[in-house]
C-alpha atoms as a PDB file:
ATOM      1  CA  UNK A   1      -9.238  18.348 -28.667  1.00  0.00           C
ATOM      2  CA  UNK A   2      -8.640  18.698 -25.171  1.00  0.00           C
ATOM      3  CA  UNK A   3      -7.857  22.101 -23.798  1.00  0.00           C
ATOM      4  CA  UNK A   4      -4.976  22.793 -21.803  1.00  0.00           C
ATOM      5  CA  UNK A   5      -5.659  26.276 -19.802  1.00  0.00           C
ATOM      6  CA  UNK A   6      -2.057  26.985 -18.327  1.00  0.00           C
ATOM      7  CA  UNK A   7      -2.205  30.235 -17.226  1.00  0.00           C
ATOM      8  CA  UNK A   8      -6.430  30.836 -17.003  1.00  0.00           C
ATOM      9  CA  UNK A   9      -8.518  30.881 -13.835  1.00  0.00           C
ATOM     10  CA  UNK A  10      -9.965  27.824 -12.843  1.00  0.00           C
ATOM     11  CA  UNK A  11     -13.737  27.478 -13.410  1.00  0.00           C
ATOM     12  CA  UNK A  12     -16.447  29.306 -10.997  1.00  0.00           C
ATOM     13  CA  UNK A  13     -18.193  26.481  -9.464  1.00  0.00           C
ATOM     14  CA  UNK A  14     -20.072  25.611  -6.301  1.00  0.00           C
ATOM     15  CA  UNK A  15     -20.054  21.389  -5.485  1.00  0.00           C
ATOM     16  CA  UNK A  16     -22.079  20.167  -2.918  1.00  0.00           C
ATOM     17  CA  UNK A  17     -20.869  18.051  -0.596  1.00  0.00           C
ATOM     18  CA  UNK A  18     -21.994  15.680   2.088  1.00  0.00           C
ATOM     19  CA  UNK A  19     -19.947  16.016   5.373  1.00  0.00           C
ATOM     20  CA  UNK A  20     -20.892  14.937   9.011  1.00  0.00           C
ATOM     21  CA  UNK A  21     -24.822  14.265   8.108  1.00  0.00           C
ATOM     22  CA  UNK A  22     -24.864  17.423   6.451  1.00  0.00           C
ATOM     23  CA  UNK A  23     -25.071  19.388   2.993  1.00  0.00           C
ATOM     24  CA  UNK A  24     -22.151  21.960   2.351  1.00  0.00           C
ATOM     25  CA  UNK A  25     -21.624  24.390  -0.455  1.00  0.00           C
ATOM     26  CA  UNK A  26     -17.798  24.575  -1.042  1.00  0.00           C
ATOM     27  CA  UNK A  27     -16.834  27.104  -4.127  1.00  0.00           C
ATOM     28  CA  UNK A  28     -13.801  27.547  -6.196  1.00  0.00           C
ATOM     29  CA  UNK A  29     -12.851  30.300  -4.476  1.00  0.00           C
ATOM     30  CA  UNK A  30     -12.758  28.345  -0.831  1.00  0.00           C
ATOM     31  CA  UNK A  31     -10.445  25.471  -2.048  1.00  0.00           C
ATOM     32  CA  UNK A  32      -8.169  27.674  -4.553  1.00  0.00           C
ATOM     33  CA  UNK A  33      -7.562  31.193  -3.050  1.00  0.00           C
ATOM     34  CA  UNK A  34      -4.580  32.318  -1.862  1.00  0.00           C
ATOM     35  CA  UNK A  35      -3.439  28.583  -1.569  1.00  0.00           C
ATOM     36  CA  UNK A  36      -1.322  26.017  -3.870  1.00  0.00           C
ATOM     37  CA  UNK A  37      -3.030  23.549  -4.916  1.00  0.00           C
ATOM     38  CA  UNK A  38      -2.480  19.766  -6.786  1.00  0.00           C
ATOM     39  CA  UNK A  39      -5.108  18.807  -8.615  1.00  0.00           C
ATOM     40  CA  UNK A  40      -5.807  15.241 -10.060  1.00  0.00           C
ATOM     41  CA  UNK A  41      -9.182  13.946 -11.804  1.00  0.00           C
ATOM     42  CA  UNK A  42      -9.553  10.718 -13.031  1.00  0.00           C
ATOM     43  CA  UNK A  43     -12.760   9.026 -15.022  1.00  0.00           C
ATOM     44  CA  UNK A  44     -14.446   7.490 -11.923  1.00  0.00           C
ATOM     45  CA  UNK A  45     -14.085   6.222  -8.422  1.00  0.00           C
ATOM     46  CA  UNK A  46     -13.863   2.497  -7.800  1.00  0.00           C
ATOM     47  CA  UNK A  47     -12.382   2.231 -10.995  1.00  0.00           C
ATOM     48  CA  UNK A  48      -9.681  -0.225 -11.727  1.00  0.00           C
ATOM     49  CA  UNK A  49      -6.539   2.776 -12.479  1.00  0.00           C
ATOM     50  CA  UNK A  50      -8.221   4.806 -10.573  1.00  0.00           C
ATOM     51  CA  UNK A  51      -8.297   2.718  -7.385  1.00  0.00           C
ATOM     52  CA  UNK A  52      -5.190   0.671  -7.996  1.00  0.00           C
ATOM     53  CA  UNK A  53      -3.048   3.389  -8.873  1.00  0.00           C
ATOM     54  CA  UNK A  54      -4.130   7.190  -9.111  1.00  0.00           C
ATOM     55  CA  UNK A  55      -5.488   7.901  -6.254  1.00  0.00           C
ATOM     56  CA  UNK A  56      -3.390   5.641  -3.721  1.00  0.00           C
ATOM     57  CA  UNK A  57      -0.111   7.031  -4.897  1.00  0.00           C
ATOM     58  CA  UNK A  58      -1.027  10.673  -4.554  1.00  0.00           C
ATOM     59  CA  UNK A  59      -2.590  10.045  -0.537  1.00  0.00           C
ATOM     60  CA  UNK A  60       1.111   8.366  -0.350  1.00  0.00           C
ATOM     61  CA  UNK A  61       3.315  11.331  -1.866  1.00  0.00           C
ATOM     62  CA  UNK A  62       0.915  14.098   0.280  1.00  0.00           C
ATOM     63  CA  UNK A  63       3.584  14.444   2.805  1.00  0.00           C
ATOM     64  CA  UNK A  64       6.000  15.024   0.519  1.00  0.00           C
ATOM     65  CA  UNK A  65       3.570  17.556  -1.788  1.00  0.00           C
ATOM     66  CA  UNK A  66       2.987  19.259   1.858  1.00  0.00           C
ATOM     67  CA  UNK A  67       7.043  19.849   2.754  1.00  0.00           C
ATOM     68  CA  UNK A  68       7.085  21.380  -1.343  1.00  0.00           C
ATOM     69  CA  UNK A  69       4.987  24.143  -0.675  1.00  0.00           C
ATOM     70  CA  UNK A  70       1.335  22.504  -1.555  1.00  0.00           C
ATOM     71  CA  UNK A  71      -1.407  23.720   0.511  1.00  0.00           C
ATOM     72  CA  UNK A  72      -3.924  20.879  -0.244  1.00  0.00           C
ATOM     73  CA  UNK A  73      -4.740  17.608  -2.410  1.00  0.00           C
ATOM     74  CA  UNK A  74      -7.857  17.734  -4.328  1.00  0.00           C
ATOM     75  CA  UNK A  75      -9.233  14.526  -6.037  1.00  0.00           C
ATOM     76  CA  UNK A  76     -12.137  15.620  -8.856  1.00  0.00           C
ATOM     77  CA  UNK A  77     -14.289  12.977  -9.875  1.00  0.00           C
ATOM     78  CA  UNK A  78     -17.821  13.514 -11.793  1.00  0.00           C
ATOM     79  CA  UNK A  79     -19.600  11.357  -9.241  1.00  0.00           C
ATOM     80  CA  UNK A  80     -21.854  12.252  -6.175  1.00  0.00           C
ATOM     81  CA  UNK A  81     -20.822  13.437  -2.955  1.00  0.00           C
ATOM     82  CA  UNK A  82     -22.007  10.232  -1.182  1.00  0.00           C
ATOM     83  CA  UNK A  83     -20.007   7.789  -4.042  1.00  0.00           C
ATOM     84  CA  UNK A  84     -16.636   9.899  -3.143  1.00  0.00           C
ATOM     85  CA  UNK A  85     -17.172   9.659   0.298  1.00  0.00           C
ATOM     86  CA  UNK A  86     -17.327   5.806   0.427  1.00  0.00           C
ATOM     87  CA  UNK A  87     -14.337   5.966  -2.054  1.00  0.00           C
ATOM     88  CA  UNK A  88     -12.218   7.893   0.196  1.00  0.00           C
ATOM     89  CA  UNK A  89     -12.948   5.510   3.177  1.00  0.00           C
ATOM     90  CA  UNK A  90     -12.571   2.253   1.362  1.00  0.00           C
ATOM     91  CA  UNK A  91      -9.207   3.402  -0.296  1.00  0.00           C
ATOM     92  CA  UNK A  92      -7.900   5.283   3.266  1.00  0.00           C
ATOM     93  CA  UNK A  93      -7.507   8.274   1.195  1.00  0.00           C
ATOM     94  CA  UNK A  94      -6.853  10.897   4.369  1.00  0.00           C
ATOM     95  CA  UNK A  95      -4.551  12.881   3.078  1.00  0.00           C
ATOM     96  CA  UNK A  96      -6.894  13.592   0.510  1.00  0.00           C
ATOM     97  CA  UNK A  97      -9.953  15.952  -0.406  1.00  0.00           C
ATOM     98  CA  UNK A  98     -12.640  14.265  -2.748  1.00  0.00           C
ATOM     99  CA  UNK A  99     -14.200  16.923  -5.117  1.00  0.00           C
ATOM    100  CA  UNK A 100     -17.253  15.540  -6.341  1.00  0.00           C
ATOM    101  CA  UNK A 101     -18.412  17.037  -9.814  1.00  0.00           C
ATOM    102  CA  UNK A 102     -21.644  15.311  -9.861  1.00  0.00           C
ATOM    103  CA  UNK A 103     -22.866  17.787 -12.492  1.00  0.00           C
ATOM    104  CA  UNK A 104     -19.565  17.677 -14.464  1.00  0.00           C
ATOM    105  CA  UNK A 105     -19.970  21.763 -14.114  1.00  0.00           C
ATOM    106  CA  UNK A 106     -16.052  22.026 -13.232  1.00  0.00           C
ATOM    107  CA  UNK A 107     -15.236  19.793 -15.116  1.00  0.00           C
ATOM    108  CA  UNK A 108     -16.885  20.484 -18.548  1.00  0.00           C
ATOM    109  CA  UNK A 109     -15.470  24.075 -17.415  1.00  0.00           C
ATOM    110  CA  UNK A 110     -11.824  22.574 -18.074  1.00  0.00           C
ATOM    111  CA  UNK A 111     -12.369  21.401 -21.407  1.00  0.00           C
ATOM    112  CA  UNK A 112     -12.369  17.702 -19.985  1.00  0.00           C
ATOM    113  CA  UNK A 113     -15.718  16.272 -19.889  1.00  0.00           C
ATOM    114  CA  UNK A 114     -15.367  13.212 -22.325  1.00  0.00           C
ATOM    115  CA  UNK A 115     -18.690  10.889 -23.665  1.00  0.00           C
ATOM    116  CA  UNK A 116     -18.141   7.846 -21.701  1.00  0.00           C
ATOM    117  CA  UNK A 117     -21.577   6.102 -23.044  1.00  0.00           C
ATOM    118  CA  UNK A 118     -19.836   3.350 -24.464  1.00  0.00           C
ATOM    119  CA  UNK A 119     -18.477   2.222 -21.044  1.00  0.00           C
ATOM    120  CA  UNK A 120     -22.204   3.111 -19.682  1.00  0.00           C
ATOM    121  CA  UNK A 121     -20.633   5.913 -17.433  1.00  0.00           C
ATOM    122  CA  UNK A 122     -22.553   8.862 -19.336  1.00  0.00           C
ATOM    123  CA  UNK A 123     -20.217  12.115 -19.272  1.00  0.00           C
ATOM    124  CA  UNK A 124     -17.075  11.980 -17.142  1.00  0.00           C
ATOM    125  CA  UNK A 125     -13.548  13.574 -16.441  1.00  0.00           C
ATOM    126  CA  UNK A 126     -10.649  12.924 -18.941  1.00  0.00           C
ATOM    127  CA  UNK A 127      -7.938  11.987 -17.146  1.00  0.00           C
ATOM    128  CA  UNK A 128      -5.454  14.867 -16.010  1.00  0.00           C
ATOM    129  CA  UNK A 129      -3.562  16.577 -12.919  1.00  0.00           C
ATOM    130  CA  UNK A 130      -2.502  20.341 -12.775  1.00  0.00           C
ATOM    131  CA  UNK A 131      -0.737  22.871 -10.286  1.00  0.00           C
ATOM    132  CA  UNK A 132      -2.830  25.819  -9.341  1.00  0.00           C
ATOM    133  CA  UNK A 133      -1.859  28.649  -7.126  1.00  0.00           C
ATOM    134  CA  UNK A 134      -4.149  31.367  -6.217  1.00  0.00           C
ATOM    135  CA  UNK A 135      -6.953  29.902  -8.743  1.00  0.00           C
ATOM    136  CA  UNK A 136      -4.643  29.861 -11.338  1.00  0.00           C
ATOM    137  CA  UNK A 137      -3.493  26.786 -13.459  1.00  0.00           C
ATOM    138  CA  UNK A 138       0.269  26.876 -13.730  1.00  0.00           C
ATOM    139  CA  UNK A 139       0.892  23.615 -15.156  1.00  0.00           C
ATOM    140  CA  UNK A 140      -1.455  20.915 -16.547  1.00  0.00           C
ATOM    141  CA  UNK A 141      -0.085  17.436 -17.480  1.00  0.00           C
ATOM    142  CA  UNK A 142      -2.966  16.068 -19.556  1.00  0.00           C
ATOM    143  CA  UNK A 143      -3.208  12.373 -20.291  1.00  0.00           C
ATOM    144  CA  UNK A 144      -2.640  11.747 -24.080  1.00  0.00           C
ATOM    145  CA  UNK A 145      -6.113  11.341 -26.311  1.00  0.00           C
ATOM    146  CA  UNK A 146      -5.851   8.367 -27.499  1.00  0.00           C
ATOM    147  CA  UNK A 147      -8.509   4.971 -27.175  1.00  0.00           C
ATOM    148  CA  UNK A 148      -8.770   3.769 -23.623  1.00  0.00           C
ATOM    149  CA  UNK A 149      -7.764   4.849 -20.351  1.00  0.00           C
ATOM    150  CA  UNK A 150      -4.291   6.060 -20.957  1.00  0.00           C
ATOM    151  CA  UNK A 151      -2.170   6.299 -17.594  1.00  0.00           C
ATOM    152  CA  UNK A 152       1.073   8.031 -18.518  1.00  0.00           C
ATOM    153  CA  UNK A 153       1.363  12.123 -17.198  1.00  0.00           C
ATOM    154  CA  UNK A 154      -0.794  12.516 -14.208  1.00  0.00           C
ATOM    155  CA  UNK A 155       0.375  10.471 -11.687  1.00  0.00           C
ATOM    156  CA  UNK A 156       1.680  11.798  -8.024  1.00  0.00           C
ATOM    157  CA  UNK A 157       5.465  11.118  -8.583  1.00  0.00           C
ATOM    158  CA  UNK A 158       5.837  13.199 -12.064  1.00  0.00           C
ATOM    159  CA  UNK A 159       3.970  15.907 -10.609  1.00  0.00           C
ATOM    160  CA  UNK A 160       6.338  15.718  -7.921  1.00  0.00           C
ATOM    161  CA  UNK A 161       8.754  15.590  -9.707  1.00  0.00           C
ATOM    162  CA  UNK A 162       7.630  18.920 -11.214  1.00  0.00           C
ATOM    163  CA  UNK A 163       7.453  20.406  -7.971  1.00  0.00           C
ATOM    164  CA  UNK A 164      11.032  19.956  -7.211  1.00  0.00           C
ATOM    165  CA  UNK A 165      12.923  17.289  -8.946  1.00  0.00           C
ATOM    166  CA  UNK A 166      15.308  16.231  -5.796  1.00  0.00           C
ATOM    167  CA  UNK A 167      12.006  16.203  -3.662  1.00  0.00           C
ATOM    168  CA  UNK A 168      11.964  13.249  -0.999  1.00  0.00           C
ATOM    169  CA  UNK A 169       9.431  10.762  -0.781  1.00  0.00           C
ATOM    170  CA  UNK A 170       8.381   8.882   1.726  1.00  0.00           C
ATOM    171  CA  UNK A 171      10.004   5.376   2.247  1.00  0.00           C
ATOM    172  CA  UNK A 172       7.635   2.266   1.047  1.00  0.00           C
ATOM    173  CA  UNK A 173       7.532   0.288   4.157  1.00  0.00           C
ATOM    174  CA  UNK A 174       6.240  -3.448   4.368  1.00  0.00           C
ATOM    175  CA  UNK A 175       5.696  -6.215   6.705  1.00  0.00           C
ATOM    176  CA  UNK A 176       5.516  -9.730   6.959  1.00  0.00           C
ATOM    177  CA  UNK A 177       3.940 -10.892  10.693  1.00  0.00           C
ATOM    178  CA  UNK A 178       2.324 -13.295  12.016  1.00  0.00           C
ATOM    179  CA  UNK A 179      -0.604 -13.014  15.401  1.00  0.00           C
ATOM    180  CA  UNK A 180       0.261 -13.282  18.593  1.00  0.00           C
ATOM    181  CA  UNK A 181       4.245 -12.536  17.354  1.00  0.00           C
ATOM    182  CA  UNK A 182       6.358 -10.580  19.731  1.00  0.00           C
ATOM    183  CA  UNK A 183       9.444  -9.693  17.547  1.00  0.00           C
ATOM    184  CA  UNK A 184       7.264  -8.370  15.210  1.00  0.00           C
ATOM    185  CA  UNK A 185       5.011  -6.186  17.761  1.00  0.00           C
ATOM    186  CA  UNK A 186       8.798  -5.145  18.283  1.00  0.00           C
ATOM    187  CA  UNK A 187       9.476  -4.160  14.523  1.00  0.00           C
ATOM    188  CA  UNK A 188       6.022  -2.434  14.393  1.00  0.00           C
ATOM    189  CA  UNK A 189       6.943  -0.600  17.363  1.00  0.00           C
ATOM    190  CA  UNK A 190      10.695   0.427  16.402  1.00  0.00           C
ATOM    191  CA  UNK A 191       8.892   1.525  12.776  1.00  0.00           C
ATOM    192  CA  UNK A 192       6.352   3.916  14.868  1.00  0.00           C
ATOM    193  CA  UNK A 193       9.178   5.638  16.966  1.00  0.00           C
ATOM    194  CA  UNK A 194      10.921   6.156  14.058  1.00  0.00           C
ATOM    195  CA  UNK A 195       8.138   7.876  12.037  1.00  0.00           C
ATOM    196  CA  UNK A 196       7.353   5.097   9.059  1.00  0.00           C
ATOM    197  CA  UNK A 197       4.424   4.501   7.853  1.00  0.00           C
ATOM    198  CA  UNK A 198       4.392   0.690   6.942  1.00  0.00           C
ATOM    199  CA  UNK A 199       1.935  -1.954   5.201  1.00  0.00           C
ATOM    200  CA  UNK A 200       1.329  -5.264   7.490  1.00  0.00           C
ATOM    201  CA  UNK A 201       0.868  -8.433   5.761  1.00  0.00           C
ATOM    202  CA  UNK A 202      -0.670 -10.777   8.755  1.00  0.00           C
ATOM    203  CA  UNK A 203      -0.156 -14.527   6.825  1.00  0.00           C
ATOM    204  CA  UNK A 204      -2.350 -17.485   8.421  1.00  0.00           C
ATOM    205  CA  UNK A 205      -0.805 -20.065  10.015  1.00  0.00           C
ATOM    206  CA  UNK A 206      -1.912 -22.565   7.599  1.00  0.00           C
ATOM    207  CA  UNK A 207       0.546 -20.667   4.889  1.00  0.00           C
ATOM    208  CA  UNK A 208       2.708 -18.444   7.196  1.00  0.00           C
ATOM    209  CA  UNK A 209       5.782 -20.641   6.517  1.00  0.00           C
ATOM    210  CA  UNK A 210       5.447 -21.434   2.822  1.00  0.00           C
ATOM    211  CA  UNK A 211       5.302 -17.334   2.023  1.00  0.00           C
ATOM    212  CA  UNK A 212       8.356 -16.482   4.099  1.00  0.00           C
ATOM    213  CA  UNK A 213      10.221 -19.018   2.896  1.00  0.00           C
ATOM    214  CA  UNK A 214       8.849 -18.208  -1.249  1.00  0.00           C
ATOM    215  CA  UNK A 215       9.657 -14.648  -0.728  1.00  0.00           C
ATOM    216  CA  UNK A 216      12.978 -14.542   1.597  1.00  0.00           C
ATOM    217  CA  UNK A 217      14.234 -17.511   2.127  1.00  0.00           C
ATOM    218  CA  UNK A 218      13.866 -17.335   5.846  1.00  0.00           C
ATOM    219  CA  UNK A 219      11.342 -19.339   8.353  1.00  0.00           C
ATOM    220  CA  UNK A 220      10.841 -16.467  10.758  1.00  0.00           C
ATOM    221  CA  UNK A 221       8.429 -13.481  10.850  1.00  0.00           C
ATOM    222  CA  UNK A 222       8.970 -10.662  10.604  1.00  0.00           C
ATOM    223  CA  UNK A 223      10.492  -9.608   7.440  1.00  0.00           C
ATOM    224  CA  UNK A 224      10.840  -6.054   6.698  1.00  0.00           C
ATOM    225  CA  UNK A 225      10.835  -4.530   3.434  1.00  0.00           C
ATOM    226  CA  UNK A 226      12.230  -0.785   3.008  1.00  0.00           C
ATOM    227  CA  UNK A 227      11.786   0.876  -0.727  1.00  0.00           C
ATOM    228  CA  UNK A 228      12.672  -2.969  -2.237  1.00  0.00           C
ATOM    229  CA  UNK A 229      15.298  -3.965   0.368  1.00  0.00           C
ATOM    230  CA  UNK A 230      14.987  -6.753   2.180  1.00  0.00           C
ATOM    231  CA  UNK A 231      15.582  -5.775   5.615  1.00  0.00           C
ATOM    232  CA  UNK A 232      15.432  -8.734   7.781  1.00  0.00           C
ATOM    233  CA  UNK A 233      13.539  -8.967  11.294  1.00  0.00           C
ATOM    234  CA  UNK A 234      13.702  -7.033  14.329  1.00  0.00           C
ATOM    235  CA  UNK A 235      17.183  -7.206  15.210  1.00  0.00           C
ATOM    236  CA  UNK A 236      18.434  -6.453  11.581  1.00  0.00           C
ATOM    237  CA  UNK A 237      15.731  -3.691  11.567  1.00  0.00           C
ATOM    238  CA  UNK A 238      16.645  -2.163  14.533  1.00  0.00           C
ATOM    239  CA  UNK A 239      21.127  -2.675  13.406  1.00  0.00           C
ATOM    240  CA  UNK A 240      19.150  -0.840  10.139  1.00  0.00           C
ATOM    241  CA  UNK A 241      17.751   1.876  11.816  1.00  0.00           C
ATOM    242  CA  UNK A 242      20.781   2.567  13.716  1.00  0.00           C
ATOM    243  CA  UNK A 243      22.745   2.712  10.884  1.00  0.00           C
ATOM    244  CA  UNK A 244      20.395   5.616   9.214  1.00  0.00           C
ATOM    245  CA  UNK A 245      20.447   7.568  11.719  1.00  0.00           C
ATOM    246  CA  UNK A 246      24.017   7.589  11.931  1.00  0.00           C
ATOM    247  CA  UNK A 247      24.529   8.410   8.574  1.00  0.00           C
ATOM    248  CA  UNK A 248      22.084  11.074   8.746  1.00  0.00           C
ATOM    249  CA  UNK A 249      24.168  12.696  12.078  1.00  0.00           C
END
């Protein structure tokens, strides 16, 4: 049975980590003291959830964990320094501090170390998130123990949502452009000035058309995508934009 420890300390442990060329000791105490703290460990980096899902959603919620009072973002993973490091750069994870519990010591320390062997992984982290202030876990939302790799409890948006129900999260922003395209260095542009973060999807000539036409029925790039609206280019962006910030006067 996995242990929930609501209301306990979190375990005394030193990790080593690899930062700038160099070996650091970081404890407990420096990453939990007199902070707030979100917590999320997951069975492994590179690992399909994991990758796919986990980690990228809480690096996109961090602003919003940061205006709700959370200090810092700490990904645990039983996995060497050097393994989270790569992680964090191939997934763009900036927003977020990779823990790595090569020796499972913080993790066993939890109640949450879990035989792996018959994946070949040895020992790793059950899969879980918590809320810790000063060192101590408030709440805990531990994935259910069942076979697998369930996914249902510790994901960014229901601790959010824990946080503060009405919280606001950041708009999901996409692009479709093409190189060499000045209306859409025009839509990137009005996105910057107006603080969104966005995802560019550069198509090749060879299928440029054939997408934009699949996907929107239009022949032109851009098209903008705000939280599952289809926007338009850069002169229904920018009418879009207007329109926002009017209603926000």
């Amino acid at each position: 049975m996995l242990e929930n420890r609501e209301g306990k300390a979190v375990p005394d442990v030193t990790f080593r980590i690899r930062k700038d060329q160099e070996w650091q000791d970081v404890t407990t105490r420096d990453l939990f003291a007199g902070k707030t703290v979100v917590v999320f460990s997951l069975p492994g980096a590179f690992t399909p959830t994991c990758s796919s899902t986990h980690l990228p959603r809480y690096n996109e919620l961090a602003p919003a964990f940061l205006a709700n009072g959370v200090d810092s973002l700490l990904c645990v993973s039983v996995n060497d320094t050097f393994v989270m490091n790569e992680w964090s750069k191939d997934q763009e994870a900036h927003n977020i501090h990779m823990i790595p519990d090569g020796n499972g010591e913080f993790t066993a320390g939890m109640g949450m170390l879990v035989d792996k062997r018959e994946l070949g992984f040895g020992q790793r982290s059950w899969r879980y998130s918590m809320l810790v202030r000063d060192g101590i876990v408030v709440k805990q939302f531990i994935e259910p123990q069942v076979p697998g790799d369930p996914f249902e409890v510790s994901d960014a948006d229901t601790m959010l949502s824990y946080l503060n129900p009405s919280a606001r999260k950041p708009d999901q922003v996409a692009l479709l452009t093409r190189e060499g395209c000045p209306h859409c260095a025009r839509a990137k542009a009005l996105l910057q000035d107006a603080g969104y973060r966005y995802a560019e999807i550069a198509l090749p000539p060879t299928q440029r058309s054939q997408v934009v036409g699949a996907i929107t029925g239009r022949a032109t790039v851009p098209q903008v995508f705000i939280n599952g609206e289809h926007v338009g280019g850069s002169e229904a962006l920018e009418a879009w934009l207007a329109l926002r910030n009017a209603q926000a006067a």
